[in-house]
PDB file of N, CA and C in Angstrom:
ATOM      1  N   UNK A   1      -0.909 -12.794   1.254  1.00  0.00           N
ATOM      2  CA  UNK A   1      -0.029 -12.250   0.247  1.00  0.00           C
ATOM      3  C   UNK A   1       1.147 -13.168   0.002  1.00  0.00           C
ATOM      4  N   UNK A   2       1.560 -13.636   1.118  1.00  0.00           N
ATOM      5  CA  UNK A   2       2.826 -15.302   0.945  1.00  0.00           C
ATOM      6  C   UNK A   2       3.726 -14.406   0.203  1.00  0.00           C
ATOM      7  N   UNK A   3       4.350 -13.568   0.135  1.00  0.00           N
ATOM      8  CA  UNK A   3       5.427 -13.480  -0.876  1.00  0.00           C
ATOM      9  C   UNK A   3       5.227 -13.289  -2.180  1.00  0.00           C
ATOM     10  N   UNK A   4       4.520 -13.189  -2.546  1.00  0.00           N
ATOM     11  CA  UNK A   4       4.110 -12.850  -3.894  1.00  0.00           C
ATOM     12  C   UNK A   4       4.075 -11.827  -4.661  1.00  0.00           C
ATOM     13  N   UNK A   5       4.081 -11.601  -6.031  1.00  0.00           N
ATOM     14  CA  UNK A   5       4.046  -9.785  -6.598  1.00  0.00           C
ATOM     15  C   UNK A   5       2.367  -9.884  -6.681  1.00  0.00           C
ATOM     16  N   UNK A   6       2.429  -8.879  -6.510  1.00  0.00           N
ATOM     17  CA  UNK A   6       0.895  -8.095  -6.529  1.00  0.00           C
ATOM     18  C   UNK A   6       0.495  -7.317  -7.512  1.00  0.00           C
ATOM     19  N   UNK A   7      -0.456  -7.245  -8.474  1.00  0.00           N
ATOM     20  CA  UNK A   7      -0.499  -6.370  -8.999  1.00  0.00           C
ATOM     21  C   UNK A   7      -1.400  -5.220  -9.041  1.00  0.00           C
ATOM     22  N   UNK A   8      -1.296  -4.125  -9.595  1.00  0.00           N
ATOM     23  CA  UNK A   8      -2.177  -3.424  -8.631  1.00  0.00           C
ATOM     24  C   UNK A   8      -1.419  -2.262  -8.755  1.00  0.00           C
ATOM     25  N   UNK A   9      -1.902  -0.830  -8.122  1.00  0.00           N
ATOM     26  CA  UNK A   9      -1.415   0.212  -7.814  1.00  0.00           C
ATOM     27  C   UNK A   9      -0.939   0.516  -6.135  1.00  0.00           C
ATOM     28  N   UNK A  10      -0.178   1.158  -5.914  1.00  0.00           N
ATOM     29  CA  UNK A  10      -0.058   0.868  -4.419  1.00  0.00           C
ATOM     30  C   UNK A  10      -1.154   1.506  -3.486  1.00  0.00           C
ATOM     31  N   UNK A  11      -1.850   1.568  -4.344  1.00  0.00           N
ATOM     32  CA  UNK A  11      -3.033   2.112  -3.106  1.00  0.00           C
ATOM     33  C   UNK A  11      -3.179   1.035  -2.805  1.00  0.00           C
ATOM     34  N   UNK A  12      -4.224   0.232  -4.131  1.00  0.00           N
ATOM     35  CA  UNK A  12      -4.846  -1.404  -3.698  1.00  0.00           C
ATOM     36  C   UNK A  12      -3.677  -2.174  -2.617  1.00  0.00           C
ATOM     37  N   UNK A  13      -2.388  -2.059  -3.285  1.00  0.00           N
ATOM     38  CA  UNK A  13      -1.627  -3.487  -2.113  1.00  0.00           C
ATOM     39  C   UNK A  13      -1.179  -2.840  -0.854  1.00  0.00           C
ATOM     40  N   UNK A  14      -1.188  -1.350  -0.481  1.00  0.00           N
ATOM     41  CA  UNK A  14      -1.274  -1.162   0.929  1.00  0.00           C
ATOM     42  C   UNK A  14      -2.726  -1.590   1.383  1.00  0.00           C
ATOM     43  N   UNK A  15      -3.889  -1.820   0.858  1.00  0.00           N
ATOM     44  CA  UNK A  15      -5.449  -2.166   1.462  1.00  0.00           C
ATOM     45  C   UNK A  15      -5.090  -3.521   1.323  1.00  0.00           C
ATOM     46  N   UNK A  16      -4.608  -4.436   0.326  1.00  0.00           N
ATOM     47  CA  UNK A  16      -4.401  -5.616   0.752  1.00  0.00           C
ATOM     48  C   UNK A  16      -3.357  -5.535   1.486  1.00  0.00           C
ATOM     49  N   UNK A  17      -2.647  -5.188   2.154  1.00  0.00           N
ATOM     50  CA  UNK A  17      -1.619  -5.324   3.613  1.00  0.00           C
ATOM     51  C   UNK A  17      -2.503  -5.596   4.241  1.00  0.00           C
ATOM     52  N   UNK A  18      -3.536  -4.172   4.548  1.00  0.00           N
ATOM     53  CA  UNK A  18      -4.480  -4.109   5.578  1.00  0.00           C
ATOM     54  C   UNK A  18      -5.128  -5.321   6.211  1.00  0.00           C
ATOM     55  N   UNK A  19      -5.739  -5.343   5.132  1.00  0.00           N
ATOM     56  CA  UNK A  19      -6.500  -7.086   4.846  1.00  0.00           C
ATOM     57  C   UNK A  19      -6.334  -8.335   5.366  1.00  0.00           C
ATOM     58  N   UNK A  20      -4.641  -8.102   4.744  1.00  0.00           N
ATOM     59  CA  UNK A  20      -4.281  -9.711   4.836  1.00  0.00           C
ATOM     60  C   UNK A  20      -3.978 -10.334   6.373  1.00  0.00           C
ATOM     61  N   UNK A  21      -3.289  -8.675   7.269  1.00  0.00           N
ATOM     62  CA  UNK A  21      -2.779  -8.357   8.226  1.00  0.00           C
ATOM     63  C   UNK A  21      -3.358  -8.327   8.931  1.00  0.00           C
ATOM     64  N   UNK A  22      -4.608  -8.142   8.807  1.00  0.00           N
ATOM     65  CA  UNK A  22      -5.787  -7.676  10.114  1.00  0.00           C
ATOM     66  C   UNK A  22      -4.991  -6.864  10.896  1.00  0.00           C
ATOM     67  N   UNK A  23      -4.939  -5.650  10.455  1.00  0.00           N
ATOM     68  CA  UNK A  23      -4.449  -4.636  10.895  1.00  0.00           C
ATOM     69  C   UNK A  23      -5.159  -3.426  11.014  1.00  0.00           C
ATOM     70  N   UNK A  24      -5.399  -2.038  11.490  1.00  0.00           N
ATOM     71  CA  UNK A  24      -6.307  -1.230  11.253  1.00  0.00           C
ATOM     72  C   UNK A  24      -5.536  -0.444  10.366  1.00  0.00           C
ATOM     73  N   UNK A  25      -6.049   0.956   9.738  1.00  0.00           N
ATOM     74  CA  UNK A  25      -5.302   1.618   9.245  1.00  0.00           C
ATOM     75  C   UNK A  25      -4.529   2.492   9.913  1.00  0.00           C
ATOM     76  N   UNK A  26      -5.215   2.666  10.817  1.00  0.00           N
ATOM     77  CA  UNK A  26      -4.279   3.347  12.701  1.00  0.00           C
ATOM     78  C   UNK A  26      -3.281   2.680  12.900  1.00  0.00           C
ATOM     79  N   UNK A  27      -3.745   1.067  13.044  1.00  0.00           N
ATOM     80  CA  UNK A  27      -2.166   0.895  13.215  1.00  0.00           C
ATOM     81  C   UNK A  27      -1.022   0.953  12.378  1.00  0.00           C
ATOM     82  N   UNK A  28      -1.377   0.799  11.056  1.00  0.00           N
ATOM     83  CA  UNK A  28      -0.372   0.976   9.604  1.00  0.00           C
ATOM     84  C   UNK A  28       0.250   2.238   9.875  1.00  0.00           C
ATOM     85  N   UNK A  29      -0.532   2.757   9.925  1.00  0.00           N
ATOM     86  CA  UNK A  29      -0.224   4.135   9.908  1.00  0.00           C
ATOM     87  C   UNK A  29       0.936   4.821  11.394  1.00  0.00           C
ATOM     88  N   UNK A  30       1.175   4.010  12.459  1.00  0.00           N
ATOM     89  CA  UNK A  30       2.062   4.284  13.318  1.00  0.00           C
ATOM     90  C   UNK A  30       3.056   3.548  13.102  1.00  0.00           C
ATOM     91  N   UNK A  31       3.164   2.311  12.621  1.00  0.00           N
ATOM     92  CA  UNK A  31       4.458   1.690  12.424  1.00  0.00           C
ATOM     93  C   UNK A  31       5.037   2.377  11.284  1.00  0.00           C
ATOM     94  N   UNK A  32       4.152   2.895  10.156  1.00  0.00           N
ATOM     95  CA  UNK A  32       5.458   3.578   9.337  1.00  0.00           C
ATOM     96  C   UNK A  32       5.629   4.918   9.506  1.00  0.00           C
ATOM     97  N   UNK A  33       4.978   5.731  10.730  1.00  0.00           N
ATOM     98  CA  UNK A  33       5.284   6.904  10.660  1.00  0.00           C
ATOM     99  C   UNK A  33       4.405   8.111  10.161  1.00  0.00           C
ATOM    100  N   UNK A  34       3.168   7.034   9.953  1.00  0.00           N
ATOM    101  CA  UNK A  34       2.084   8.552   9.387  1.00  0.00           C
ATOM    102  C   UNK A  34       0.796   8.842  10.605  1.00  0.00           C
ATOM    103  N   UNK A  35       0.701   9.886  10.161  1.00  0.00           N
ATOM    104  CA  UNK A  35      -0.662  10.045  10.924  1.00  0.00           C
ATOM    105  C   UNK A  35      -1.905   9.076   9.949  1.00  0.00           C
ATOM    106  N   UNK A  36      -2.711   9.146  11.103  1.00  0.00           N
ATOM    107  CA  UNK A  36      -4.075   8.242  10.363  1.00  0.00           C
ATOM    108  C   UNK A  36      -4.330   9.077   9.030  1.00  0.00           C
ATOM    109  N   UNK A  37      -4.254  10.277   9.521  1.00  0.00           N
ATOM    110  CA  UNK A  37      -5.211  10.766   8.428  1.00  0.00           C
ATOM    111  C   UNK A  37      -4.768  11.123   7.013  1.00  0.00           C
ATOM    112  N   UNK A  38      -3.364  11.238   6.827  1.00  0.00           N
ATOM    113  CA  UNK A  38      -1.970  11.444   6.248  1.00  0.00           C
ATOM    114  C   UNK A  38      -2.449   9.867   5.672  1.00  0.00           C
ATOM    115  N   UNK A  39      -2.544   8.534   6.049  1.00  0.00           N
ATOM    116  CA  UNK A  39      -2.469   7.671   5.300  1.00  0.00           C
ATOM    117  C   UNK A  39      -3.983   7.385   4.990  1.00  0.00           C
ATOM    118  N   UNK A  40      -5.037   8.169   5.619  1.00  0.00           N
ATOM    119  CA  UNK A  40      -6.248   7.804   5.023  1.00  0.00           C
ATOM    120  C   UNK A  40      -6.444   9.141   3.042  1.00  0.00           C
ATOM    121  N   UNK A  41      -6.050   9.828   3.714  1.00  0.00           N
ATOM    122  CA  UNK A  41      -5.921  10.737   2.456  1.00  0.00           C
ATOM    123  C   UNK A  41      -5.236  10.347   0.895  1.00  0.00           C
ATOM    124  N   UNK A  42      -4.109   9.324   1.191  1.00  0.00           N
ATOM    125  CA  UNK A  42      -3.450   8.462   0.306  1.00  0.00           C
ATOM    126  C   UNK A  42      -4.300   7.374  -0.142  1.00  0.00           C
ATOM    127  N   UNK A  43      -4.873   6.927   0.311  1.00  0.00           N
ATOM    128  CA  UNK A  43      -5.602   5.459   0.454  1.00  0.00           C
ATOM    129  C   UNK A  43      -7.156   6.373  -0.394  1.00  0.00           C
ATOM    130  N   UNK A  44      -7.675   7.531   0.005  1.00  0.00           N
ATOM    131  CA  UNK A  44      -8.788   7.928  -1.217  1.00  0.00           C
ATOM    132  C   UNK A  44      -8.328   8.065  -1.884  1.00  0.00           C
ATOM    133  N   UNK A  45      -7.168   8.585  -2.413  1.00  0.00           N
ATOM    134  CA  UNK A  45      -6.757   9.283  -3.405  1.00  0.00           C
ATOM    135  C   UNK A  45      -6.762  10.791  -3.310  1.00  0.00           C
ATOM    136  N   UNK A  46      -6.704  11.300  -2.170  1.00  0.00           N
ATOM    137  CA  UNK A  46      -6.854  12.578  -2.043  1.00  0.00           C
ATOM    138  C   UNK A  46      -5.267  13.155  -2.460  1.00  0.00           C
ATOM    139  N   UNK A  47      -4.589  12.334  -2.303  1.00  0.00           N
ATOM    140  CA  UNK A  47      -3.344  13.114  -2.193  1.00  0.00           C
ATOM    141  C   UNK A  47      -2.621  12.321  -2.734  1.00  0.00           C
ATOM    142  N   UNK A  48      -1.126  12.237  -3.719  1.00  0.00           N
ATOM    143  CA  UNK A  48      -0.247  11.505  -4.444  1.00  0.00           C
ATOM    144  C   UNK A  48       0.525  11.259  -3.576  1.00  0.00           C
ATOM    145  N   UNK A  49       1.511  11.964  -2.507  1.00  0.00           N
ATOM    146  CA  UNK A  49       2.124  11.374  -1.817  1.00  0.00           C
ATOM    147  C   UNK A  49       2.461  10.839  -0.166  1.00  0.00           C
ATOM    148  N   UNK A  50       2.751   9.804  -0.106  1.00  0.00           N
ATOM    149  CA  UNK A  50       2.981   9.819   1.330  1.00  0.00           C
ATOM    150  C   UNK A  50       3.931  10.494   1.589  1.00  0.00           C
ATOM    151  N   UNK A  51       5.360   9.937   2.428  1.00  0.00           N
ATOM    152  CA  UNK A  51       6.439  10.552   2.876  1.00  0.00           C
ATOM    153  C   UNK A  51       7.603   9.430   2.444  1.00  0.00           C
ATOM    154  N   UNK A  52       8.792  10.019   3.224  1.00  0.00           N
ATOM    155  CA  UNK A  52       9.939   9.286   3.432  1.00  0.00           C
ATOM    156  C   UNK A  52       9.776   8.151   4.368  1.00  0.00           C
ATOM    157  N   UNK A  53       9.038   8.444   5.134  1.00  0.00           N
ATOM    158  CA  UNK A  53       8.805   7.011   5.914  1.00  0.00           C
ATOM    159  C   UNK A  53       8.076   5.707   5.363  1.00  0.00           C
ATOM    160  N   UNK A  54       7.306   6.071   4.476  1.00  0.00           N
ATOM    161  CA  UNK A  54       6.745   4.881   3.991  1.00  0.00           C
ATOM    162  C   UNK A  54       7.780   4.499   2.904  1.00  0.00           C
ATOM    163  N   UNK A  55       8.737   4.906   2.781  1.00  0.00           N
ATOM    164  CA  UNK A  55       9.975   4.302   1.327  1.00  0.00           C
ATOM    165  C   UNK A  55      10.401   3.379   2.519  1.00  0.00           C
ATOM    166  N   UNK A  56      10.681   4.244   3.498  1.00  0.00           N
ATOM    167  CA  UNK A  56      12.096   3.886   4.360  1.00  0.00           C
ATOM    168  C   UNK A  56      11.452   2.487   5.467  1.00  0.00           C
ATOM    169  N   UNK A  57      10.089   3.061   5.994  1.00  0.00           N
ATOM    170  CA  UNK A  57       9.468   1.484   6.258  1.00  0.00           C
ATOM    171  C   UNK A  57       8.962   0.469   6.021  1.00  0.00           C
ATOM    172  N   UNK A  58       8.587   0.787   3.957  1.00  0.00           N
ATOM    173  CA  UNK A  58       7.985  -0.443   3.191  1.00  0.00           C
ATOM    174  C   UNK A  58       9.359  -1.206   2.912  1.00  0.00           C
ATOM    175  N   UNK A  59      10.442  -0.670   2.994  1.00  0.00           N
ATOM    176  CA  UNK A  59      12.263  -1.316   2.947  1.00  0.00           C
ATOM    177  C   UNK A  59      12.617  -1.958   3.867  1.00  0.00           C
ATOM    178  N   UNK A  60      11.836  -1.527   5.051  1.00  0.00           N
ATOM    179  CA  UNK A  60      12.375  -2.206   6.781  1.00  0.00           C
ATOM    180  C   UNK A  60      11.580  -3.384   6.487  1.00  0.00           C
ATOM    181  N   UNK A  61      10.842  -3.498   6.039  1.00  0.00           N
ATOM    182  CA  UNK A  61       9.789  -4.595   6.478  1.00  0.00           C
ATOM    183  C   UNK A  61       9.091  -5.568   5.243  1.00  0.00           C
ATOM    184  N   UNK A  62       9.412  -4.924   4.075  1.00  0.00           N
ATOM    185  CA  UNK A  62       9.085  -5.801   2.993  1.00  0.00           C
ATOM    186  C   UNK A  62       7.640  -5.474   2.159  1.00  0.00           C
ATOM    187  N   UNK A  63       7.334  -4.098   2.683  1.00  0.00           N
ATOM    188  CA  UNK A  63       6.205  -4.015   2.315  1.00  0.00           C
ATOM    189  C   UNK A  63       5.885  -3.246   1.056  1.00  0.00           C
ATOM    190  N   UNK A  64       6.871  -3.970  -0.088  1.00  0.00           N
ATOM    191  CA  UNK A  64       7.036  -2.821  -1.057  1.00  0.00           C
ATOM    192  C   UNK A  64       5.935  -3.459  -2.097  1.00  0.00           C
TER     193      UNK A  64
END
């Protein structure tokens, strides 16, 4: 991702985090504060929102 804008909806550029990060979604999902399943439900589209933690940890960390 290098810094770059992404374009995309934020579903796609949290899966490219995933990606780029070699990260699981388990682990995404504890550094900002969600349960797995809380961020797997976002990521189908089951659900529109995450929480306050993902504002407040895509801000800590750059992952906006």
């Amino acid at each position: 991702m290098s810094g770059t804008y992404l374009p995309g909806d934020t579903r796609q550029r949290i899966q490219d985090l995933i990606k780029d990060s070699s990260i699981t979604q388990a682990e995404l999902a504890g550094i900002i504060g969600l349960s797995e399943s809380a961020l797997s439900r976002y990521l189908k589209g089951q659900t529109e929102m995450l929480c306050r933690a993902w504002a407040l940890h895509s801000k800590q960390y750059s992952m906006r």
